[in-house]
C-alpha atoms as a PDB file:
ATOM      1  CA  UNK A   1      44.616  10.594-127.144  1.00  0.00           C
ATOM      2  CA  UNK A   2      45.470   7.455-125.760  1.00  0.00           C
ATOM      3  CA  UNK A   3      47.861   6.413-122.798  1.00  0.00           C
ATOM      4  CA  UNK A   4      49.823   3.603-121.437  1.00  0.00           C
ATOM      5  CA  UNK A   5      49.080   2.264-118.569  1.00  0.00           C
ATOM      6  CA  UNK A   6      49.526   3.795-115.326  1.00  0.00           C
ATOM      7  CA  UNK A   7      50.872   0.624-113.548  1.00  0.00           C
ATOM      8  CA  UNK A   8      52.587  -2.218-115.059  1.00  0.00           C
ATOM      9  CA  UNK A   9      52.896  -5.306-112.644  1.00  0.00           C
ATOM     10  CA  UNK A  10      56.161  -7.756-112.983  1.00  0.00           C
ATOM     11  CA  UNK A  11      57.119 -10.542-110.641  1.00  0.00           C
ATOM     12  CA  UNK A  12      59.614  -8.522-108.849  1.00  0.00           C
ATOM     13  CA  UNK A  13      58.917  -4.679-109.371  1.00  0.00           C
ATOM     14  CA  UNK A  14      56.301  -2.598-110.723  1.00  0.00           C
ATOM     15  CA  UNK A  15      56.270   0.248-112.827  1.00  0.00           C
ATOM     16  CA  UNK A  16      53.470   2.815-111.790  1.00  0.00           C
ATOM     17  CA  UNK A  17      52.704   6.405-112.629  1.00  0.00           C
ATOM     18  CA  UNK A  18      54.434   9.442-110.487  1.00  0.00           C
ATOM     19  CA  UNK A  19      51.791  10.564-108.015  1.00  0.00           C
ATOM     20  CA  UNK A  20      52.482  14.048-107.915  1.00  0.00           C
ATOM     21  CA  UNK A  21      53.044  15.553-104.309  1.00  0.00           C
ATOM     22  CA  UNK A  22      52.350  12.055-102.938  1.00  0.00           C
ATOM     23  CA  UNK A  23      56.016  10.834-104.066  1.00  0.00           C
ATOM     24  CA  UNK A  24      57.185  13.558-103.018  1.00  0.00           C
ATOM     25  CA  UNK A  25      60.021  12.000 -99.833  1.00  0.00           C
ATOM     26  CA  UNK A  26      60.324   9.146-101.265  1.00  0.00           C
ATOM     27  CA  UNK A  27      61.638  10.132-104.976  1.00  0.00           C
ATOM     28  CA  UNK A  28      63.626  12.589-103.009  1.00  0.00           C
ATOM     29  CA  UNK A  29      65.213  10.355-100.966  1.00  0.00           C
ATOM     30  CA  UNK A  30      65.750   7.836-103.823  1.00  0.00           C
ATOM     31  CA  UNK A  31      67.677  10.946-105.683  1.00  0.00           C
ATOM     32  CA  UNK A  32      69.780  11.853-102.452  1.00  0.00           C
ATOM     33  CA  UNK A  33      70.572   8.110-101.959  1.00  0.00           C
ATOM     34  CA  UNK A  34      71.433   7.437-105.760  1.00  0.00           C
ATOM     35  CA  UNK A  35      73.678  10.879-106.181  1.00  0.00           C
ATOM     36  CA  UNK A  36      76.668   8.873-106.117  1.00  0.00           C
ATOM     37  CA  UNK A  37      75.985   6.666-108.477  1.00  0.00           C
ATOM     38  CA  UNK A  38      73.896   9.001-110.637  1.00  0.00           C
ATOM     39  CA  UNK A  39      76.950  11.545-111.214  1.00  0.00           C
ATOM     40  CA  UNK A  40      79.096  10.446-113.409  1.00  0.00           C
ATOM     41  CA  UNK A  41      76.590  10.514-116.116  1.00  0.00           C
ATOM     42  CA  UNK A  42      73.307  12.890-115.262  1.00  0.00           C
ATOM     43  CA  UNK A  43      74.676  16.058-114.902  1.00  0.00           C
ATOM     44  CA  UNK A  44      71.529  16.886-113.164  1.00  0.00           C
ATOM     45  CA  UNK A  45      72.094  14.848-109.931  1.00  0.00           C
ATOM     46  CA  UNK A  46      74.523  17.100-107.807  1.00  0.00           C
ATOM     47  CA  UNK A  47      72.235  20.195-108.020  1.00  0.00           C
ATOM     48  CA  UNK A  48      69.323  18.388-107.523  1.00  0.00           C
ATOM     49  CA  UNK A  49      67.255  19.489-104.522  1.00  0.00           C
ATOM     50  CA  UNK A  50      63.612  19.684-102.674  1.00  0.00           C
ATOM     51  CA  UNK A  51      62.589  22.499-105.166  1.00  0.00           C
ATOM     52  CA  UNK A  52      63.881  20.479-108.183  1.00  0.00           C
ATOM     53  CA  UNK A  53      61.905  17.091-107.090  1.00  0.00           C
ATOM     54  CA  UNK A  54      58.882  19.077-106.935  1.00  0.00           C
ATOM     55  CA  UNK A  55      59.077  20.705-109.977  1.00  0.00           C
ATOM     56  CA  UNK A  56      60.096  16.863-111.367  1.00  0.00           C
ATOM     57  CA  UNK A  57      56.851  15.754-110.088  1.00  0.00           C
ATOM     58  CA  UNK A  58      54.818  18.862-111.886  1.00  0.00           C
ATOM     59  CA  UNK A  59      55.949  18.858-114.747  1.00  0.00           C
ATOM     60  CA  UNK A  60      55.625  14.444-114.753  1.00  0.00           C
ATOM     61  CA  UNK A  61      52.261  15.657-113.935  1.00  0.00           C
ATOM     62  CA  UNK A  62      51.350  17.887-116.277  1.00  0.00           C
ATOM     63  CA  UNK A  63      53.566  16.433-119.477  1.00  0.00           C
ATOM     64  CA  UNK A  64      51.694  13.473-118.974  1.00  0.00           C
ATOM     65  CA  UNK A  65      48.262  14.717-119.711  1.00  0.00           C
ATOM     66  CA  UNK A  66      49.610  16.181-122.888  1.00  0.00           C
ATOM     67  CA  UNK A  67      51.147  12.580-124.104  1.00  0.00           C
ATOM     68  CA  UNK A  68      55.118  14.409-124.137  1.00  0.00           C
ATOM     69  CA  UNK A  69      56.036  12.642-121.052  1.00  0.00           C
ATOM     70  CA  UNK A  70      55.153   9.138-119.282  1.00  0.00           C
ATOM     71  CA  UNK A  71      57.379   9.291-116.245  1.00  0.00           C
ATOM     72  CA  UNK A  72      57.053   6.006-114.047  1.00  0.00           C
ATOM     73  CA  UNK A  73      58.419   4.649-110.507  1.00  0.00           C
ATOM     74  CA  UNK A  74      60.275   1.477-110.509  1.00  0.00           C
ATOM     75  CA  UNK A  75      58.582   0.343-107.473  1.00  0.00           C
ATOM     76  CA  UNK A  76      59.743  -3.223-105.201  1.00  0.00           C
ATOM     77  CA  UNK A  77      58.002  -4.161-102.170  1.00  0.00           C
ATOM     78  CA  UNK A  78      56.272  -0.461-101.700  1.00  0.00           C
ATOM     79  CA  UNK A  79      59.589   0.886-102.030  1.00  0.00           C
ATOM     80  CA  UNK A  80      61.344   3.079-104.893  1.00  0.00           C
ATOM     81  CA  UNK A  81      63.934   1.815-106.200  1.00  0.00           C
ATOM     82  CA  UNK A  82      64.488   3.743-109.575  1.00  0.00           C
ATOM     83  CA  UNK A  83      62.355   5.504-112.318  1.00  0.00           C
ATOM     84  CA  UNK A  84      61.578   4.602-115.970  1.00  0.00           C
ATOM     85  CA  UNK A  85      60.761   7.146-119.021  1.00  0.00           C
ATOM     86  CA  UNK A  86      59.405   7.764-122.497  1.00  0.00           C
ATOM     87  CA  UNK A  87      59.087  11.308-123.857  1.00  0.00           C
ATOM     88  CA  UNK A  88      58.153  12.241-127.126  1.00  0.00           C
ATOM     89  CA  UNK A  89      61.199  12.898-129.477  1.00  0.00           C
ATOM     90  CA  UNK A  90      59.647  12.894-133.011  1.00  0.00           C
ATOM     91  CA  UNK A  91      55.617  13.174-133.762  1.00  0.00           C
ATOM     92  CA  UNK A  92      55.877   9.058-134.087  1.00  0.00           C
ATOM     93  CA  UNK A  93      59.091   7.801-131.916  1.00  0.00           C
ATOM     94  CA  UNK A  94      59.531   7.931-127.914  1.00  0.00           C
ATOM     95  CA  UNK A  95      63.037   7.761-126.583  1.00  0.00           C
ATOM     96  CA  UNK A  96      63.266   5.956-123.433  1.00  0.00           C
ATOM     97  CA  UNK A  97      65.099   6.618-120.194  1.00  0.00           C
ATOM     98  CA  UNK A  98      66.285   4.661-117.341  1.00  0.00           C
ATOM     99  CA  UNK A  99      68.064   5.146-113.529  1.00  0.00           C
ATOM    100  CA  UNK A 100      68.262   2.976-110.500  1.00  0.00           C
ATOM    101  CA  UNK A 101      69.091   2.875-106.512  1.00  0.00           C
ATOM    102  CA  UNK A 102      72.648   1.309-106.764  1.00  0.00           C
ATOM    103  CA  UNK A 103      71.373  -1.277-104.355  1.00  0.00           C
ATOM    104  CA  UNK A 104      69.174  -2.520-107.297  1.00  0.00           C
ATOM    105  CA  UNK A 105      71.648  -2.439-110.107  1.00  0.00           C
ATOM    106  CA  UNK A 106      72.902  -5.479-111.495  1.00  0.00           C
ATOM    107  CA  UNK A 107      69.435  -7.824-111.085  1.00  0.00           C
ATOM    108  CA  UNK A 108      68.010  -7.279-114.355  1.00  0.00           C
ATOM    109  CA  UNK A 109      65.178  -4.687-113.478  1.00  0.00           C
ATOM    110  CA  UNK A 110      66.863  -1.418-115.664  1.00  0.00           C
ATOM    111  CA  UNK A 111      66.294  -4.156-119.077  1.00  0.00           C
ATOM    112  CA  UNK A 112      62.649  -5.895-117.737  1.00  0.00           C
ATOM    113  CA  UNK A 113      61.866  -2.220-116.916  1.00  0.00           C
ATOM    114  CA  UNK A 114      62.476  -0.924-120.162  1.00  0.00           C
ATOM    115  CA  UNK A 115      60.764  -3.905-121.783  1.00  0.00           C
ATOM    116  CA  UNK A 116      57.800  -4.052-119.965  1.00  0.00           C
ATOM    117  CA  UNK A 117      57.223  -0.075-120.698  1.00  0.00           C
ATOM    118  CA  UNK A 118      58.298  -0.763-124.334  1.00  0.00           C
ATOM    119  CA  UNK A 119      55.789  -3.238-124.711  1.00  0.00           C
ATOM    120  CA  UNK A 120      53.382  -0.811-123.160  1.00  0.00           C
ATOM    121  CA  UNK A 121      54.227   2.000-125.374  1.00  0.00           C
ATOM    122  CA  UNK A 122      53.902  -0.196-128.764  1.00  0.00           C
ATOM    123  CA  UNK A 123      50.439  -1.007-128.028  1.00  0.00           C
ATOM    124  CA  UNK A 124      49.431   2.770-128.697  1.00  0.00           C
ATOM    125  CA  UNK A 125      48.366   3.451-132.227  1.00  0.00           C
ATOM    126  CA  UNK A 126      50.601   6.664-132.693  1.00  0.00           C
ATOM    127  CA  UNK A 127      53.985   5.282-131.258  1.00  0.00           C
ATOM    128  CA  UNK A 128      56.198   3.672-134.460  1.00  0.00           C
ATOM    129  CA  UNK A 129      59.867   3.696-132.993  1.00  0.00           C
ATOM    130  CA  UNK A 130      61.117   3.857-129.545  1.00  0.00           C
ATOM    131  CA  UNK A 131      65.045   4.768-129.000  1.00  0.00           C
ATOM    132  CA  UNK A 132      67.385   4.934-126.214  1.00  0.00           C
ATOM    133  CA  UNK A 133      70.327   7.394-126.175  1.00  0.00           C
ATOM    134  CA  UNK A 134      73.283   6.994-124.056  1.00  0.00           C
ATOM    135  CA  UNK A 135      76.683   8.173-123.435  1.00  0.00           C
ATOM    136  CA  UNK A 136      79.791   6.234-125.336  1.00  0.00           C
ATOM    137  CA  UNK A 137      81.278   5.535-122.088  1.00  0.00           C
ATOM    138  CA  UNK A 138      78.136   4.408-120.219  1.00  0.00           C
ATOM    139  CA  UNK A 139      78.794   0.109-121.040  1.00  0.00           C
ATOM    140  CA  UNK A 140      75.887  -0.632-118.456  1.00  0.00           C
ATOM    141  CA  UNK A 141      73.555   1.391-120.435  1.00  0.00           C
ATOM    142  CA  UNK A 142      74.549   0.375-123.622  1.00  0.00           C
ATOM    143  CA  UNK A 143      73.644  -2.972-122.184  1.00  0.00           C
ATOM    144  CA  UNK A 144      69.922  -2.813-122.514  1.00  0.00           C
ATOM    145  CA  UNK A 145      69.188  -1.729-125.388  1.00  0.00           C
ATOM    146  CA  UNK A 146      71.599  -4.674-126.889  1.00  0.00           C
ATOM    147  CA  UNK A 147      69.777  -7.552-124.935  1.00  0.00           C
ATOM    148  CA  UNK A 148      66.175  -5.991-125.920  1.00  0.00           C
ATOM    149  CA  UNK A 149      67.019  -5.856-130.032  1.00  0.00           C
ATOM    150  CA  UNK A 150      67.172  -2.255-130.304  1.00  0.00           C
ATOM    151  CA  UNK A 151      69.715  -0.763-133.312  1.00  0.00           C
ATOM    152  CA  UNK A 152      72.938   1.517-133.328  1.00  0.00           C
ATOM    153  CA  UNK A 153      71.271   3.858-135.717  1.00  0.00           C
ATOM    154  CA  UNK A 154      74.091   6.907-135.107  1.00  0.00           C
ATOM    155  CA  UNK A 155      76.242   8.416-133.023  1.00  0.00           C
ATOM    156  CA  UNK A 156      75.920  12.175-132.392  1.00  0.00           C
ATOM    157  CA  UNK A 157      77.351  15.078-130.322  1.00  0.00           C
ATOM    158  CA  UNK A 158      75.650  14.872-126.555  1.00  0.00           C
ATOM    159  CA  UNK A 159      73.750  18.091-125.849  1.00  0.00           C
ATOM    160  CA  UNK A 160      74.752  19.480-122.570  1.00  0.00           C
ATOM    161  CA  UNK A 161      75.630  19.989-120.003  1.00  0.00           C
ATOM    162  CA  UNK A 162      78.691  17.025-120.812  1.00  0.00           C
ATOM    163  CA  UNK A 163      78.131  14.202-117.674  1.00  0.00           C
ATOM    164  CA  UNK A 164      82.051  14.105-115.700  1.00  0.00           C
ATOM    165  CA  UNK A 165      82.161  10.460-116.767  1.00  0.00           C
ATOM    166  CA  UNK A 166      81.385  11.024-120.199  1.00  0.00           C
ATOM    167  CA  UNK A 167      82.669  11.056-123.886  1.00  0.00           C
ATOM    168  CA  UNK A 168      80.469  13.683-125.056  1.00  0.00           C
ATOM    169  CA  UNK A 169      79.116  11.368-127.840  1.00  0.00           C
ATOM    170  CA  UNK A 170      75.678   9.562-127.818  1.00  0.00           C
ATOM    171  CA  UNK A 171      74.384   6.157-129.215  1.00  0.00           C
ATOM    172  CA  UNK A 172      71.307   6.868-130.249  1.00  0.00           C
ATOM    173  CA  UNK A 173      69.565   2.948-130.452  1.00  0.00           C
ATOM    174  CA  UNK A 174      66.055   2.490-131.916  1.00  0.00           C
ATOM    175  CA  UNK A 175      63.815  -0.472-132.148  1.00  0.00           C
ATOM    176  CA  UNK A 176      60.752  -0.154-134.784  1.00  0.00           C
ATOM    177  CA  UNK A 177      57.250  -0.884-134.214  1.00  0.00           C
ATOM    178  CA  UNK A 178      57.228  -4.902-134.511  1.00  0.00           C
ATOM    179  CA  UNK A 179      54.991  -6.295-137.565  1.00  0.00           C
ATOM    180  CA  UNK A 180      53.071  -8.478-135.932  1.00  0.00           C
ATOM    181  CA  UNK A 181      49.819  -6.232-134.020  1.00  0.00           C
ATOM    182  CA  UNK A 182      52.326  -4.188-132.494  1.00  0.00           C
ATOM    183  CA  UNK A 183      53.193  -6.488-129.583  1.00  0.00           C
ATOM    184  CA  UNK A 184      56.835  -6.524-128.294  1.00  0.00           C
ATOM    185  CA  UNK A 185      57.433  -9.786-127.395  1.00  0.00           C
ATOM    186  CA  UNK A 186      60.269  -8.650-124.466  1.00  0.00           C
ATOM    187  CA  UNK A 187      57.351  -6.765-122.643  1.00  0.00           C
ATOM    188  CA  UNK A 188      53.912  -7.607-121.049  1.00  0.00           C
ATOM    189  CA  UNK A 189      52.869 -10.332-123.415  1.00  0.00           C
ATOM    190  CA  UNK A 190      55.746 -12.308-123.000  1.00  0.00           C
ATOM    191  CA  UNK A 191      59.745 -13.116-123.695  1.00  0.00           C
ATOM    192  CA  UNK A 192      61.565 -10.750-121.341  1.00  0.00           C
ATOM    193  CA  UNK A 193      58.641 -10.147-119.441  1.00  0.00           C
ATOM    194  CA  UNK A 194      56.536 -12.691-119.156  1.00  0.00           C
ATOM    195  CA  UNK A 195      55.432 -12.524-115.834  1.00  0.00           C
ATOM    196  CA  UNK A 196      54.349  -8.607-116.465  1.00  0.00           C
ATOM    197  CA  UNK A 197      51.046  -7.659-116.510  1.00  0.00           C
ATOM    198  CA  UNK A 198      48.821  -4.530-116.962  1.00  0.00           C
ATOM    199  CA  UNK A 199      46.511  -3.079-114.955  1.00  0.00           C
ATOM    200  CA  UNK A 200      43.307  -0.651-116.094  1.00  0.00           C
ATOM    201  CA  UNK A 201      43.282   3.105-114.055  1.00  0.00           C
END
């Protein structure tokens, strides 16, 4: 079966496969540091602990050998700053996932993030769709899959547990494999993300 990449390169971040025990303190402390901001919509974030990162990391791991789930660091000068997702939602569609560090919110990295990995993701021969869900409520995450040409295809009850700051109702946005040899022109091979770049592991 094939598999993206393990590390994308961009200008001002990179996106680079979990290491397993390796991240360990340092995508813990980017989950203490980003609780805050993380709360009001990933219900996840206040009862996240040491145990919880480590399982995070295992099952990253493990789900990534067996093509359900390509989680990535959003890494900036050595440093984490956020993490990056696709899991497997139908046989032929990945939905994508997205968080930052709230000191790196607002500079563009959650949408080049998501492109470069989309971009990634459409070059593998069993990937036809990708889509994004998100909360109602949540306008900066409804931002990105506007600017990168993704569809409203439906809204639909959230499955739970309900995030505080949320509606309870999900976009659910998709973007279709484009015609022309599968490129997406917002990720590695230009548009969004130009300056992005693969590298072979």
């Amino acid at each position: 079966m094939d598999r993206p990449s393990q590390l994308i390169e961009c200008a001002e971040f990179a996106l680079r496969r979990l290491r397993g025990e390796r991240d360990f303190a340092q995508l813990f402390t980017l989950i203490v540091e980003s609780r805050d901001h993380l709360r009001p919509w990933m219900p996840w974030a206040d009862g996240h602990d040491e145990q919880s990162t480590r399982e995070l990391l295992a099952r990253s791991e493990a789900k990534w050998e067996s093509g359900e789930l390509y989680n990535y660091a959003v890494e900036t000068d050595g440093r984490l700053v956020g993490m990056c997702q696709a899991y497997r939602a139908e046989p032929r569609g990945l939905r994508l996932g997205y968080w930052l560090h709230p000191a790196a919110v607002g500079r563009g990295i959650a949408t080049r993030a998501t492109a470069a990995l989309a971009g990634e993701l459409f070059a593998l021969p069993d990937v036809d769709y990708l889509e994004i869900a998100h909360d109602l409520a949540n306008a900066p995450s409804r931002a990105v899959p506007r600017r990168l040409g993704f569809t409203e295809l439906r809204r639909e009850q959230a499955p739970g547990p309900a995030a505080p700051s949320g509606c309870g109702i999900d976009a659910i946005w998709r973007l279709n494999r484009p015609a022309t040899g599968g490129k997406f022109p917002g990720g590695p091979a230009g548009g969004t993300n130009s300056a992005c770049s693969t590298a072979s592991t």
